[in-house]
N, C-alpha and C. Protein backbone atom coordinates (compact mmCIF):
# COMPACT_ATOMS: atom_id res chain seq x y z
N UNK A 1 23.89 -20.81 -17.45
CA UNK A 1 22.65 -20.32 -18.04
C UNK A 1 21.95 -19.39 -17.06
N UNK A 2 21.66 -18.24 -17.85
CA UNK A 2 20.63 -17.29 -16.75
C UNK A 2 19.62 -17.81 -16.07
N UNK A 3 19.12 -17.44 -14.74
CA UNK A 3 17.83 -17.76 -14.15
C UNK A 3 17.32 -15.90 -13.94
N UNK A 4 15.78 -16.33 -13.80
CA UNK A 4 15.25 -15.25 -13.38
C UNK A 4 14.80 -15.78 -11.25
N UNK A 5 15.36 -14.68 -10.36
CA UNK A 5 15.23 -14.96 -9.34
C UNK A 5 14.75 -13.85 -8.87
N UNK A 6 13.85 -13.95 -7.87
CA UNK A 6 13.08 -13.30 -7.01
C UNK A 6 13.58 -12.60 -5.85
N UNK A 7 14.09 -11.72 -5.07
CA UNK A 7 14.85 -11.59 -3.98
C UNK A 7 13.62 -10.68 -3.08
N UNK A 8 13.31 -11.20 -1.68
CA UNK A 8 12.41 -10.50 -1.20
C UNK A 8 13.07 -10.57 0.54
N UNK A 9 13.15 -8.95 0.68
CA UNK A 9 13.71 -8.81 2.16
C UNK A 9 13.17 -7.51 2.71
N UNK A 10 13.46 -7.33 3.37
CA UNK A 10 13.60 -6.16 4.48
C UNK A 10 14.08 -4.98 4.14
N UNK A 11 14.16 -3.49 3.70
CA UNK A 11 14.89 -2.53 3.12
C UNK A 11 15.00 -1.81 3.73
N UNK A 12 14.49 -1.51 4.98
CA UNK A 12 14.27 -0.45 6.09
C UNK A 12 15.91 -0.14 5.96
N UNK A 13 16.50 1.07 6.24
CA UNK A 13 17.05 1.65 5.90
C UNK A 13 18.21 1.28 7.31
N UNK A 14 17.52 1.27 8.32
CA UNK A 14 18.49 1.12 9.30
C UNK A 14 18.59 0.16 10.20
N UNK A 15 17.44 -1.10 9.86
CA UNK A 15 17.30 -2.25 10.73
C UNK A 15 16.63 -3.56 10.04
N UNK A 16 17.33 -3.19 8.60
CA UNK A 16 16.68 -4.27 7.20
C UNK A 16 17.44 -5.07 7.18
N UNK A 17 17.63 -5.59 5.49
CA UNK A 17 18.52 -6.50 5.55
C UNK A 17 19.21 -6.68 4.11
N UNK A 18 19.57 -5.40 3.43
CA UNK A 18 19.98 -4.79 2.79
C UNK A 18 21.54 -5.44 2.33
N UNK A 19 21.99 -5.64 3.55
CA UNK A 19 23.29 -6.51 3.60
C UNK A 19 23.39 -7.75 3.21
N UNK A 20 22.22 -8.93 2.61
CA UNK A 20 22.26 -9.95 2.50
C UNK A 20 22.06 -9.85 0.65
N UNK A 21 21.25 -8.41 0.73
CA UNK A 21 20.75 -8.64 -0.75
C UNK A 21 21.68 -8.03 -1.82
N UNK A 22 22.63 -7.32 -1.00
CA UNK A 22 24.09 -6.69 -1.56
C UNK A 22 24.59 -7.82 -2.29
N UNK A 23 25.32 -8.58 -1.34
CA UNK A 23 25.74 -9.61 -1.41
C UNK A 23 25.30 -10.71 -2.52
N UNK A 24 24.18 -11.10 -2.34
CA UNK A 24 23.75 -12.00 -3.73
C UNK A 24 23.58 -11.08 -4.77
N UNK A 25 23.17 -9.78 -5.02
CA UNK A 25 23.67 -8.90 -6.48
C UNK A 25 24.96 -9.12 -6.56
N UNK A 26 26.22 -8.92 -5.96
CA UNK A 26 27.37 -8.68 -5.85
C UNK A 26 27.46 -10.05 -7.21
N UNK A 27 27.23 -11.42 -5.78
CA UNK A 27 27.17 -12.69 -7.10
C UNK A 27 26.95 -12.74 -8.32
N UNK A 28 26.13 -12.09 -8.29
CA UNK A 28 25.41 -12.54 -9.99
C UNK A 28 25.80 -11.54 -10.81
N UNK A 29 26.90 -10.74 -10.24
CA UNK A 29 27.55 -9.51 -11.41
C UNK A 29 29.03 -9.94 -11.75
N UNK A 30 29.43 -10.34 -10.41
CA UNK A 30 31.24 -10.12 -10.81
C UNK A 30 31.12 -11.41 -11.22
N UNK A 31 32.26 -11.31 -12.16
CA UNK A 31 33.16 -12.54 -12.67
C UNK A 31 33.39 -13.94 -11.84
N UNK A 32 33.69 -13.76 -10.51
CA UNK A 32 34.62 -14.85 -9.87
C UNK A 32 33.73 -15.57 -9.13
N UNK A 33 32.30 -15.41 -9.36
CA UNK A 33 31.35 -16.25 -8.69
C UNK A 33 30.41 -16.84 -9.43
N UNK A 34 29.87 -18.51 -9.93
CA UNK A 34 29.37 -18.89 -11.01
C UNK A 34 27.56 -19.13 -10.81
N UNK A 35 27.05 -17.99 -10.62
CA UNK A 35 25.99 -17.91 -10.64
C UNK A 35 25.56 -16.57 -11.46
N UNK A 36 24.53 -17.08 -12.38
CA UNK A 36 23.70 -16.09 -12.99
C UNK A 36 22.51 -15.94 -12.96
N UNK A 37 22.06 -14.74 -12.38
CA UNK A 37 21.18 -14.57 -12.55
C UNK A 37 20.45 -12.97 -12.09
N UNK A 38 19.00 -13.10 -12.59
CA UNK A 38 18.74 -11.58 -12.75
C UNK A 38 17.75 -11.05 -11.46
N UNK A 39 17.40 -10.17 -10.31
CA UNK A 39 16.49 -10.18 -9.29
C UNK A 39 15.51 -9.59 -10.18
N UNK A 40 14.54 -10.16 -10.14
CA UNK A 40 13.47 -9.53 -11.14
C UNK A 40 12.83 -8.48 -9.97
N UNK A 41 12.58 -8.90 -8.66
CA UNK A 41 12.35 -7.67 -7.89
C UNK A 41 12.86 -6.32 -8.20
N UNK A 42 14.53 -6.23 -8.49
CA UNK A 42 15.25 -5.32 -8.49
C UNK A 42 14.64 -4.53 -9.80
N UNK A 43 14.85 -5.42 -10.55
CA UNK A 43 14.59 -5.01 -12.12
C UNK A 43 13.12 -4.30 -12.42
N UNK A 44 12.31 -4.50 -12.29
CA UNK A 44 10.62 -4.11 -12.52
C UNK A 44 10.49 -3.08 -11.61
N UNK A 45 10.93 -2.98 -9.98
CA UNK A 45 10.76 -2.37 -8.95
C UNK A 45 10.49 -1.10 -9.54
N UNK A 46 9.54 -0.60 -8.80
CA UNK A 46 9.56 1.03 -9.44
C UNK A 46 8.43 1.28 -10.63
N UNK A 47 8.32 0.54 -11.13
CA UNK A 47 7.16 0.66 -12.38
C UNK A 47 5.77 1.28 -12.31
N UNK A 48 5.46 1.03 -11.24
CA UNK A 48 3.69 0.98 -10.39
C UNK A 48 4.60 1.74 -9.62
N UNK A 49 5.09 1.66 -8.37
CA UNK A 49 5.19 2.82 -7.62
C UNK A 49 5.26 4.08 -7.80
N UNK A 50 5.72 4.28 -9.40
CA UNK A 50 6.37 5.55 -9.76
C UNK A 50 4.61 6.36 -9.83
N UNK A 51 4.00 5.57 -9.97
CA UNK A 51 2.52 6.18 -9.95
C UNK A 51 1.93 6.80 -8.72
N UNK A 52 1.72 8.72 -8.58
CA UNK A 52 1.75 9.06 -7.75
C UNK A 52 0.06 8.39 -6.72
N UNK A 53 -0.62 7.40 -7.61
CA UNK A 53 -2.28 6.75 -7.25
C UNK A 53 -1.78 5.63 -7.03
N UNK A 54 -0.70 5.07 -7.28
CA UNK A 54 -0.27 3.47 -6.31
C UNK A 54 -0.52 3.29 -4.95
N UNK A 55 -1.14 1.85 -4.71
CA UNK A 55 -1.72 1.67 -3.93
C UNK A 55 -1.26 0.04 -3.63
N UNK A 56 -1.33 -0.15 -2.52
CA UNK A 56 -0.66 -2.02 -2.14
C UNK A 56 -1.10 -2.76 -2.93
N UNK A 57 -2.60 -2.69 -3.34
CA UNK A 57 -2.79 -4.19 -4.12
C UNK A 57 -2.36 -3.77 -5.49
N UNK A 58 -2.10 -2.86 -6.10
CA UNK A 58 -1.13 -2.03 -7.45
C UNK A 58 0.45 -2.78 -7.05
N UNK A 59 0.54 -2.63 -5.98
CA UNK A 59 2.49 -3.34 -5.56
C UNK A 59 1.80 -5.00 -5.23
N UNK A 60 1.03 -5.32 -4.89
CA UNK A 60 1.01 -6.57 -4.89
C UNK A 60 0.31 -7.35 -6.47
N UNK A 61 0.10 -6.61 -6.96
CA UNK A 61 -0.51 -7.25 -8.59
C UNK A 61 0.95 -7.72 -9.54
N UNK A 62 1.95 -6.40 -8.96
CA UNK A 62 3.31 -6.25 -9.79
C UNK A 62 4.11 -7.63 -9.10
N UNK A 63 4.14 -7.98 -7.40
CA UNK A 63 4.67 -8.81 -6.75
C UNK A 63 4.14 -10.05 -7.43
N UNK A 64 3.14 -10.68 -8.19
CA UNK A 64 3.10 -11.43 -8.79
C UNK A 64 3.13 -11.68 -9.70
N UNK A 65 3.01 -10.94 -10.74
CA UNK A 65 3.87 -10.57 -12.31
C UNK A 65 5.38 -11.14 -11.77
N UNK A 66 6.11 -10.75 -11.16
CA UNK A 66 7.88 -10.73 -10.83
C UNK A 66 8.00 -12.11 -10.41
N UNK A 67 6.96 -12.68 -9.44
CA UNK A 67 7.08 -13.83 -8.83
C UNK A 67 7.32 -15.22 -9.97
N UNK A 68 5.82 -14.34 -10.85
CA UNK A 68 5.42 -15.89 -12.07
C UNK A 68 6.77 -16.07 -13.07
N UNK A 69 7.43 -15.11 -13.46
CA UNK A 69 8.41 -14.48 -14.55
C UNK A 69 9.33 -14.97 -13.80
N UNK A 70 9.60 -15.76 -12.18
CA UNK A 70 10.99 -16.43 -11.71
C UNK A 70 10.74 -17.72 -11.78
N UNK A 71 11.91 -18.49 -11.24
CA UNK A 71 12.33 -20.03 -11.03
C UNK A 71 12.83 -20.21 -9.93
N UNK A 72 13.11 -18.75 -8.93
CA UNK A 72 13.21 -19.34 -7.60
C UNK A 72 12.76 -18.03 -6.46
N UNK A 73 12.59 -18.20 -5.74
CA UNK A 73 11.97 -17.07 -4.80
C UNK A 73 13.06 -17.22 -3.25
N UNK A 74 13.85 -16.31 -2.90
CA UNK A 74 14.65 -16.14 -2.06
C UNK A 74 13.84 -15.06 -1.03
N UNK A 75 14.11 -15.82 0.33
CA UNK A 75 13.32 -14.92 1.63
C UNK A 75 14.56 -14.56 2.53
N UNK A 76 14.59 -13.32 2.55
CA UNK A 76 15.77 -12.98 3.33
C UNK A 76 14.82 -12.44 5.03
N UNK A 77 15.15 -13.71 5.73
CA UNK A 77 14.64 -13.46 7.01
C UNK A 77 15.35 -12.91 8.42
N UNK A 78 15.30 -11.32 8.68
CA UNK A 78 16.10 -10.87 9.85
C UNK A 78 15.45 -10.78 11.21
N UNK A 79 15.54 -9.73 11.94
CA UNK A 79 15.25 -10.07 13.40
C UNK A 79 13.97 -9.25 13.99
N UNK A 80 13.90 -8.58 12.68
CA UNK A 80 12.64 -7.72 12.46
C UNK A 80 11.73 -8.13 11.55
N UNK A 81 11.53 -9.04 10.84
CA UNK A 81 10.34 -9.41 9.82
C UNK A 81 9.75 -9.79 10.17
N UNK A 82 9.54 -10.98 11.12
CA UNK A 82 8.22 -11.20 11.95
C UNK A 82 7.17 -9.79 12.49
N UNK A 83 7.90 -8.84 12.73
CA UNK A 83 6.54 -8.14 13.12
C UNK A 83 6.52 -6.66 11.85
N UNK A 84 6.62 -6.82 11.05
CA UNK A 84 6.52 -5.90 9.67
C UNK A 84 5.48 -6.46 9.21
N UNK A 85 4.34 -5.30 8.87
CA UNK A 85 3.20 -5.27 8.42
C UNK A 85 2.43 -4.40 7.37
N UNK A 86 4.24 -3.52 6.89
CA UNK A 86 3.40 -2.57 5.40
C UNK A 86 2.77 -3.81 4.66
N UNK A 87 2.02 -3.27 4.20
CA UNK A 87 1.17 -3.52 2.94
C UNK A 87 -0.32 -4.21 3.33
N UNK A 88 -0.56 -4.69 4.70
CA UNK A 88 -2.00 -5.09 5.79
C UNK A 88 -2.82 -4.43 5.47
N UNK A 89 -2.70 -2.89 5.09
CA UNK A 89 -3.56 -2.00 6.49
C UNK A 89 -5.04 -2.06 4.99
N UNK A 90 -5.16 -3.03 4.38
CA UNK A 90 -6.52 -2.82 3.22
C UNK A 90 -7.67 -3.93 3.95
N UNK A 91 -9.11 -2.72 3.22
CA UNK A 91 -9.83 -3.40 4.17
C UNK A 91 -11.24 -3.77 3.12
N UNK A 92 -10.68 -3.70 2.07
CA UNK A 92 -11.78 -3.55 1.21
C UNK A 92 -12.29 -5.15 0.86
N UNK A 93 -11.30 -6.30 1.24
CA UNK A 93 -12.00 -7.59 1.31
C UNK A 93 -13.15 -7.70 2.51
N UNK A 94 -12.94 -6.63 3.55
CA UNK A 94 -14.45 -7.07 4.12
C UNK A 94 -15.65 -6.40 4.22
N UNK A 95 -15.40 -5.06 3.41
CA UNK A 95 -16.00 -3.99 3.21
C UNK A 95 -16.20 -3.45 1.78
N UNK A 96 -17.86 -3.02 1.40
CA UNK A 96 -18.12 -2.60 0.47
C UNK A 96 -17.33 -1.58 -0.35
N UNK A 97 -16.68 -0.44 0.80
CA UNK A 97 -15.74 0.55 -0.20
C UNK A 97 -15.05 0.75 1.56
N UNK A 98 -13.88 1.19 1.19
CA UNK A 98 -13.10 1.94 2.01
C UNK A 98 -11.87 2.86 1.68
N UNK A 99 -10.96 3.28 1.79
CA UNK A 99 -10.33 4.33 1.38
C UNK A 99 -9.02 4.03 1.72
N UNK A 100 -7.97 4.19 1.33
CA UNK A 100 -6.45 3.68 1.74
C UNK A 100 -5.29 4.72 1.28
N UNK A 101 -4.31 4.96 1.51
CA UNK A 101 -3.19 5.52 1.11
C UNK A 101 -2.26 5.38 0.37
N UNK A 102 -1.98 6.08 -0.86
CA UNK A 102 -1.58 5.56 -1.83
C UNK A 102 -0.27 5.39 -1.14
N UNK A 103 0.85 4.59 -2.01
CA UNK A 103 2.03 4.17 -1.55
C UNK A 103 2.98 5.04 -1.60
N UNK A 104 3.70 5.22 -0.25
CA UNK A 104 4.43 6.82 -0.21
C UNK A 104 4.03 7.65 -0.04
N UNK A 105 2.38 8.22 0.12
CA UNK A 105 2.05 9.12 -0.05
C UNK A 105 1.09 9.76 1.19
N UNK A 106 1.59 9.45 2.42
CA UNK A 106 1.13 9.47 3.50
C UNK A 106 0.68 10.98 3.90
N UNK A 107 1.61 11.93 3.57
CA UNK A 107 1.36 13.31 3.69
C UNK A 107 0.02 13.53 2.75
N UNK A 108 -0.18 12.97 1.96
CA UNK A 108 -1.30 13.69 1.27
C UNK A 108 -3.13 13.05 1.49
N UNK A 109 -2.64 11.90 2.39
CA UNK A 109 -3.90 11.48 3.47
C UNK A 109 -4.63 10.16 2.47
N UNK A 110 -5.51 10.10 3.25
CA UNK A 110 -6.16 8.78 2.39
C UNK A 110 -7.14 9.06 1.31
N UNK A 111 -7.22 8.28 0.01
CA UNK A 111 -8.53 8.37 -0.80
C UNK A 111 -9.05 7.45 -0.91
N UNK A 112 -10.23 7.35 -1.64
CA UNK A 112 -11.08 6.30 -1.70
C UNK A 112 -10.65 5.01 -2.66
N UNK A 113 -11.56 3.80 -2.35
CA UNK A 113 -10.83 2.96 -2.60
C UNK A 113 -10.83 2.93 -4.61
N UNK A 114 -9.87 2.44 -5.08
CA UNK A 114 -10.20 2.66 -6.72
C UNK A 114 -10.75 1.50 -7.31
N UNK A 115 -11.02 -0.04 -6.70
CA UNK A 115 -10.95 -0.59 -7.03
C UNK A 115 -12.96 -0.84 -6.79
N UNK A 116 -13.12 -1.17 -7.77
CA UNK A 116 -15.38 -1.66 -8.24
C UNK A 116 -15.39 -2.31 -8.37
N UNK A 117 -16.89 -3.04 -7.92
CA UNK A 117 -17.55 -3.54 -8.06
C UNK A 117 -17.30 -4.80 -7.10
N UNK A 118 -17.77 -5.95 -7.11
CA UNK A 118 -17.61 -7.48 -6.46
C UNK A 118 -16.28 -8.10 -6.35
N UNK A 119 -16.01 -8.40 -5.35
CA UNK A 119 -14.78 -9.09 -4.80
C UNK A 119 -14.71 -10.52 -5.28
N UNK A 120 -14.08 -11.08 -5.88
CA UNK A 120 -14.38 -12.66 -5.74
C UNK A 120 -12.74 -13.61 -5.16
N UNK A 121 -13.22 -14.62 -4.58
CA UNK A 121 -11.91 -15.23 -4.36
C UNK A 121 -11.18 -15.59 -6.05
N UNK A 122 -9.73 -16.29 -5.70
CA UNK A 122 -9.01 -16.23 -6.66
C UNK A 122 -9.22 -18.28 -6.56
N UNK A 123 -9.07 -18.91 -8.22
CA UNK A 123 -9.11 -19.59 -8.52
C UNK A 123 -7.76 -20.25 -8.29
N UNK A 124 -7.97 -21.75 -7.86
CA UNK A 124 -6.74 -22.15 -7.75
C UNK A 124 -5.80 -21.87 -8.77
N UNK A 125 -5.61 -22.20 -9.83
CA UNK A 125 -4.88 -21.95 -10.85
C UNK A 125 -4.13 -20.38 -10.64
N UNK A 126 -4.85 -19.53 -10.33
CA UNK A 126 -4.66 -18.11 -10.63
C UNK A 126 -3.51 -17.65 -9.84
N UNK A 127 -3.71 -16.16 -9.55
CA UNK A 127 -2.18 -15.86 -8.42
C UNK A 127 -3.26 -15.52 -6.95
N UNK A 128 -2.80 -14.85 -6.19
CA UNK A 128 -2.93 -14.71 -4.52
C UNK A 128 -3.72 -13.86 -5.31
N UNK A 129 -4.93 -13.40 -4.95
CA UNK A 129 -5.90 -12.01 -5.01
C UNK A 129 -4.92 -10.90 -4.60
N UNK A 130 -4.91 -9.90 -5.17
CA UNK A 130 -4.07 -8.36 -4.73
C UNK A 130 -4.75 -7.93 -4.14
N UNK A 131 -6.44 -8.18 -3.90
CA UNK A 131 -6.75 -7.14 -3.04
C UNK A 131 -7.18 -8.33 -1.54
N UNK A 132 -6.08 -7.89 -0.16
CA UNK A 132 -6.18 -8.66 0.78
C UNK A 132 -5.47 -8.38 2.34
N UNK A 133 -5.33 -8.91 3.53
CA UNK A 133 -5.03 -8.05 4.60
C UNK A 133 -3.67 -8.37 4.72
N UNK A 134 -2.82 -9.39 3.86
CA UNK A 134 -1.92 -9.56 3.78
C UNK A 134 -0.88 -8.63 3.68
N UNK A 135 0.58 -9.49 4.66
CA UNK A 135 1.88 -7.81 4.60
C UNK A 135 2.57 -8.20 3.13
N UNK A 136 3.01 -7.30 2.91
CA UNK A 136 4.01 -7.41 1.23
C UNK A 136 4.73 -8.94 1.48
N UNK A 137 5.45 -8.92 2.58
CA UNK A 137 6.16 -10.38 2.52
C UNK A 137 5.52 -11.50 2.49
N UNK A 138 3.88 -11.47 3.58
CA UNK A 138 3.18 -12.58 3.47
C UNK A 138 2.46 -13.02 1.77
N UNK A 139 2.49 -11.95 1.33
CA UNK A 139 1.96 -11.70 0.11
C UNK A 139 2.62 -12.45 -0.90
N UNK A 140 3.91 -12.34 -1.07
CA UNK A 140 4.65 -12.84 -1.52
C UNK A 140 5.17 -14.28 -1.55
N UNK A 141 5.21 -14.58 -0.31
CA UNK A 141 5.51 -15.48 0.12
C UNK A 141 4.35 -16.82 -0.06
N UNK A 142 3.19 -16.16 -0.49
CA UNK A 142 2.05 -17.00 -0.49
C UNK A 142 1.77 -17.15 -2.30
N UNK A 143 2.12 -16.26 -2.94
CA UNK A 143 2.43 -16.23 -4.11
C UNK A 143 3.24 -17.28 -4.95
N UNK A 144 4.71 -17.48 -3.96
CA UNK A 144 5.66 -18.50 -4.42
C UNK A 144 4.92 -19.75 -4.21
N UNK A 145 4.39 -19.91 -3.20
CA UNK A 145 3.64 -21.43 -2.43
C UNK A 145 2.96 -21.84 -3.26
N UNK A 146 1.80 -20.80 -4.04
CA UNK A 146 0.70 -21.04 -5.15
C UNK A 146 1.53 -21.74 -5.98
N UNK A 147 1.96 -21.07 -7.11
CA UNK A 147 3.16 -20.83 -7.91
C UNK A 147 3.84 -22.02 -7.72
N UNK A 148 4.54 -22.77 -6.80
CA UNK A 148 5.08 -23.84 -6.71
C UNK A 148 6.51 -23.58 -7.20
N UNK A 149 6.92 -22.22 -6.80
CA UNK A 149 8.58 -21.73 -6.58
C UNK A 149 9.35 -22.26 -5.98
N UNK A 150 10.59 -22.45 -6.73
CA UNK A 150 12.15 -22.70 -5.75
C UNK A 150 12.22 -21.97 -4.76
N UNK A 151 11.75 -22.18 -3.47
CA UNK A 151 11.92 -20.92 -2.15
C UNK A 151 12.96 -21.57 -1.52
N UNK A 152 13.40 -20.47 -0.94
CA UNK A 152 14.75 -20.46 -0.32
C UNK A 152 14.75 -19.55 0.48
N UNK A 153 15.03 -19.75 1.83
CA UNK A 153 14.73 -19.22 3.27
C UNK A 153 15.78 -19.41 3.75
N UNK A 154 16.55 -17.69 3.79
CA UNK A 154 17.92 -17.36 4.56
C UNK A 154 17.37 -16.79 6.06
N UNK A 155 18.08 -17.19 6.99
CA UNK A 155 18.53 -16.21 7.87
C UNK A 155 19.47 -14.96 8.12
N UNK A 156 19.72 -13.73 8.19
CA UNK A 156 20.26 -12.80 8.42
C UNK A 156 21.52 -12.89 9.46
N UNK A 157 21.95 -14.09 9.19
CA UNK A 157 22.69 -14.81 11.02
C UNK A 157 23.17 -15.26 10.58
N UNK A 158 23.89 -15.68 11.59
CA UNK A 158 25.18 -16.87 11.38
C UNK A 158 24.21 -18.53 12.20
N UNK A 159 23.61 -18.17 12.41
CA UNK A 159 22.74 -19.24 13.24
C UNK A 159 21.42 -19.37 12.94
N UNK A 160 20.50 -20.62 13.40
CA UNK A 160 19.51 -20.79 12.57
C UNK A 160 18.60 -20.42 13.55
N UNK A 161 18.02 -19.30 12.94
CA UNK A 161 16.81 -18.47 13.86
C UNK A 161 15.77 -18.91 13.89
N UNK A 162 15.24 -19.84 14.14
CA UNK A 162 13.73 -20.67 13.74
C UNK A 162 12.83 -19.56 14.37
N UNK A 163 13.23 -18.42 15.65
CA UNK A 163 11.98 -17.99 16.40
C UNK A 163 11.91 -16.39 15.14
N UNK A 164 12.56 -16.01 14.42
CA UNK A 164 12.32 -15.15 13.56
C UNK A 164 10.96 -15.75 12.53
N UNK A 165 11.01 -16.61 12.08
CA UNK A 165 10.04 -16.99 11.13
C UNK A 165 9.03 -16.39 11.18
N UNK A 166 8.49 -15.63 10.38
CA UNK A 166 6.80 -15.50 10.41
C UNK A 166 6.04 -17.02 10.79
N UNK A 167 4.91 -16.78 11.47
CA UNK A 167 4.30 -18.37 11.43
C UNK A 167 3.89 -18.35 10.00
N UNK A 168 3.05 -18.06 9.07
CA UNK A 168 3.17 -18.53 7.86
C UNK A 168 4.21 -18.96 7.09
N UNK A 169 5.04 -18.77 7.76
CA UNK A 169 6.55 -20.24 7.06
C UNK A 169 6.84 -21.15 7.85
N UNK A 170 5.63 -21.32 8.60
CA UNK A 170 6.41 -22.54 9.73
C UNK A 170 6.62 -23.86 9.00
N UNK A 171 6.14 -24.12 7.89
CA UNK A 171 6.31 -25.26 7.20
C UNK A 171 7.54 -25.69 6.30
N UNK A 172 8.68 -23.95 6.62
CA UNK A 172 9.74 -24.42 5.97
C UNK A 172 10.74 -24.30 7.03
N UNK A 173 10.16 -24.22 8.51
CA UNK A 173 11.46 -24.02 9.59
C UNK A 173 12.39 -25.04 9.44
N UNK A 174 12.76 -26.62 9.05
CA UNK A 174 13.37 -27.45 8.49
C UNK A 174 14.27 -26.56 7.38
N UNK A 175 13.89 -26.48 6.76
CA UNK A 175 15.02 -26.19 5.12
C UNK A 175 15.56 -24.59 5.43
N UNK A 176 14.77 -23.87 6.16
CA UNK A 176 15.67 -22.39 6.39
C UNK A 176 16.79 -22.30 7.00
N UNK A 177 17.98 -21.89 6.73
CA UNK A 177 19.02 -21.65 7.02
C UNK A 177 19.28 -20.77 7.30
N UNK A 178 20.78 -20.05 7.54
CA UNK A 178 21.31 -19.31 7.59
C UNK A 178 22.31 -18.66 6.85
N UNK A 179 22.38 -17.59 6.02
CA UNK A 179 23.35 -17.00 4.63
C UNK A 179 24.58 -16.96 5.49
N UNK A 180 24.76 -16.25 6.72
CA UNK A 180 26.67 -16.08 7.07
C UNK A 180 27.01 -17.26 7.32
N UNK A 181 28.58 -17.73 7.25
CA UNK A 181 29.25 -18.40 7.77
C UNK A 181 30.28 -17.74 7.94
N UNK A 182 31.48 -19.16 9.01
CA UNK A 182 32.74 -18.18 9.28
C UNK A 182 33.70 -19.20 8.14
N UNK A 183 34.41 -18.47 7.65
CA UNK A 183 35.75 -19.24 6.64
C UNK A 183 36.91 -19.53 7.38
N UNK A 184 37.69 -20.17 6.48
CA UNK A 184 38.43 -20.70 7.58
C UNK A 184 39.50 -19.64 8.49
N UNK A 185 39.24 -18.54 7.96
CA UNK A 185 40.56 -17.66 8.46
C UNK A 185 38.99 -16.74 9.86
N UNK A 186 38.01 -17.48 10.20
CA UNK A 186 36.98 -17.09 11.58
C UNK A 186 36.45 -15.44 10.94
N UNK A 187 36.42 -15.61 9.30
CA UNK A 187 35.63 -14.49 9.36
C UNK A 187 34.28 -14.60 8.55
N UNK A 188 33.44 -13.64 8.75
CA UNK A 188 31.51 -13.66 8.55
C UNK A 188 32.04 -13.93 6.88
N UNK A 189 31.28 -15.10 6.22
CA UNK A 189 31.04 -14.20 4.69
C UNK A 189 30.00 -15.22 4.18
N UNK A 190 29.08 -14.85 3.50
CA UNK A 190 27.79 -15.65 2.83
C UNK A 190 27.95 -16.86 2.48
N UNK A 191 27.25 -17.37 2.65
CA UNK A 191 27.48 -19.04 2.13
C UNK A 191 26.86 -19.43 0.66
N UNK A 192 28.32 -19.05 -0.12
CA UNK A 192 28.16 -18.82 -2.00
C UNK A 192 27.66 -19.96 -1.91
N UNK A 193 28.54 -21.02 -1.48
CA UNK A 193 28.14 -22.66 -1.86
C UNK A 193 26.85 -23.02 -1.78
N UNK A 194 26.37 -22.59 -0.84
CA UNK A 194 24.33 -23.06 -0.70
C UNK A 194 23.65 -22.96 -1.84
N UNK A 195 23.94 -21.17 -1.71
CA UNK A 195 23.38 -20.83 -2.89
C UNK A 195 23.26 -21.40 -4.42
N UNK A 196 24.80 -21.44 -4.69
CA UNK A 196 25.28 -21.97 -6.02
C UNK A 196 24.29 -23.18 -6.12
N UNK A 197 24.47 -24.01 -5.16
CA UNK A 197 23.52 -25.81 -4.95
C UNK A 197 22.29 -25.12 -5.23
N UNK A 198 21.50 -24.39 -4.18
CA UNK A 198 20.42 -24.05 -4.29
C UNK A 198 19.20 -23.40 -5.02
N UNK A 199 20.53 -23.13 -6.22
CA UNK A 199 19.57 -22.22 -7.47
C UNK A 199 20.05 -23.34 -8.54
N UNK A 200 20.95 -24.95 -8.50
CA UNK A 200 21.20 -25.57 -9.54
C UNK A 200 22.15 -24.98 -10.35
N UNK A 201 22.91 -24.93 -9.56
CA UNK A 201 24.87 -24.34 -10.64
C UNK A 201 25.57 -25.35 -10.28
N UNK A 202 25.22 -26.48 -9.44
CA UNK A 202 26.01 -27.52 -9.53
C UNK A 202 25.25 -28.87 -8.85
């Protein structure tokens, strides 16, 4: 049976983690691996950004639309996510108005903020407030917690990196693992089996 799953990592082009998230698409397409399911990240991505006035809490409003619409939330943690901080730089939770950069759109400088009138916190029930100093991952990641998501915390390793963690996951350094293993012939390849357990395929 299909699941809707969440996949949230690193994309930087040359020091991300692009390689982990290959890999679980790879799963959930070909034939010879019994997991289904859809990255709703992948899928929606692009919707709001394509808007040349997108702005972080516009990508973080969409990050929780994608989040609520899953059943499990996957954190792909590498050797660089602890100190990644797109999506911080808003300042309008402590300030009457301020001005920010739309997303992507750095050459064309900052505008003012779009968002009026009174700030209020968010109700338990509700999702994470979009407008906040939070990075895209903390964002996210605080989203699933609300939410009360299947999270699932890979390492980018063959070994269990506890000092990578953001401290806002220190409460899952226990259950985070690591996606590589070696097979029996001593070579790297993802650990299907976790997964499969870990999203309930067996």
């Amino acid at each position: 049976m299909g699941k809707q799953v969440y996949i949230s990592a690193d994309y930087d082009e040359t020091h991300g983690d692009r390689d982990v998230v290959d890999i679980l698409h790879k799963w959930s397409e070909d034939d010879k691996h019994v997991v289904d399911y859809v990255d709703t990240a992948q899928v929606v991505s692009g919707s709001v950004s394509k808007d040349p006035d997108c702005r972080s809490c516009d990508l973080k409003k969409e990050f929780n639309d994608q989040i609520n619409a899953s059943s499990a939330v996957i954190f792909i943690i590498g050797d660089k996510t602890k100190i990644r901080t797109a999506g911080s730089a808003c300042k309008r939770q402590d300030h009457e108005w301020c001005s920010c950069t739309p997303y992507k759109q750095n050459a064309n400088g900052s505008t003012i903020c779009k968002i009026f009138g009174g700030l209020r916190t968010s109700e338990p029930n509700e999702d994470v407030g979009n407008i906040n100093t939070y990075s895209y991952l903390e964002h996210e990641f605080r989203q699933a917690v609300k939410k009360k998501k299947n999270i699932i915390i890979l390492y980018n390793s063959l070994y269990k990196m506890s000092d990578w963690l953001p401290p806002y996951m220190k409460d899952f350094v226990n259950s985070a693992r690591p996606f590589w293993i070696k097979n029996a012939y001593g070579n790297k390849e993802g650990d299907y089996g976790f997964i499969k357990w870990a999203l309930g395929y067996e």
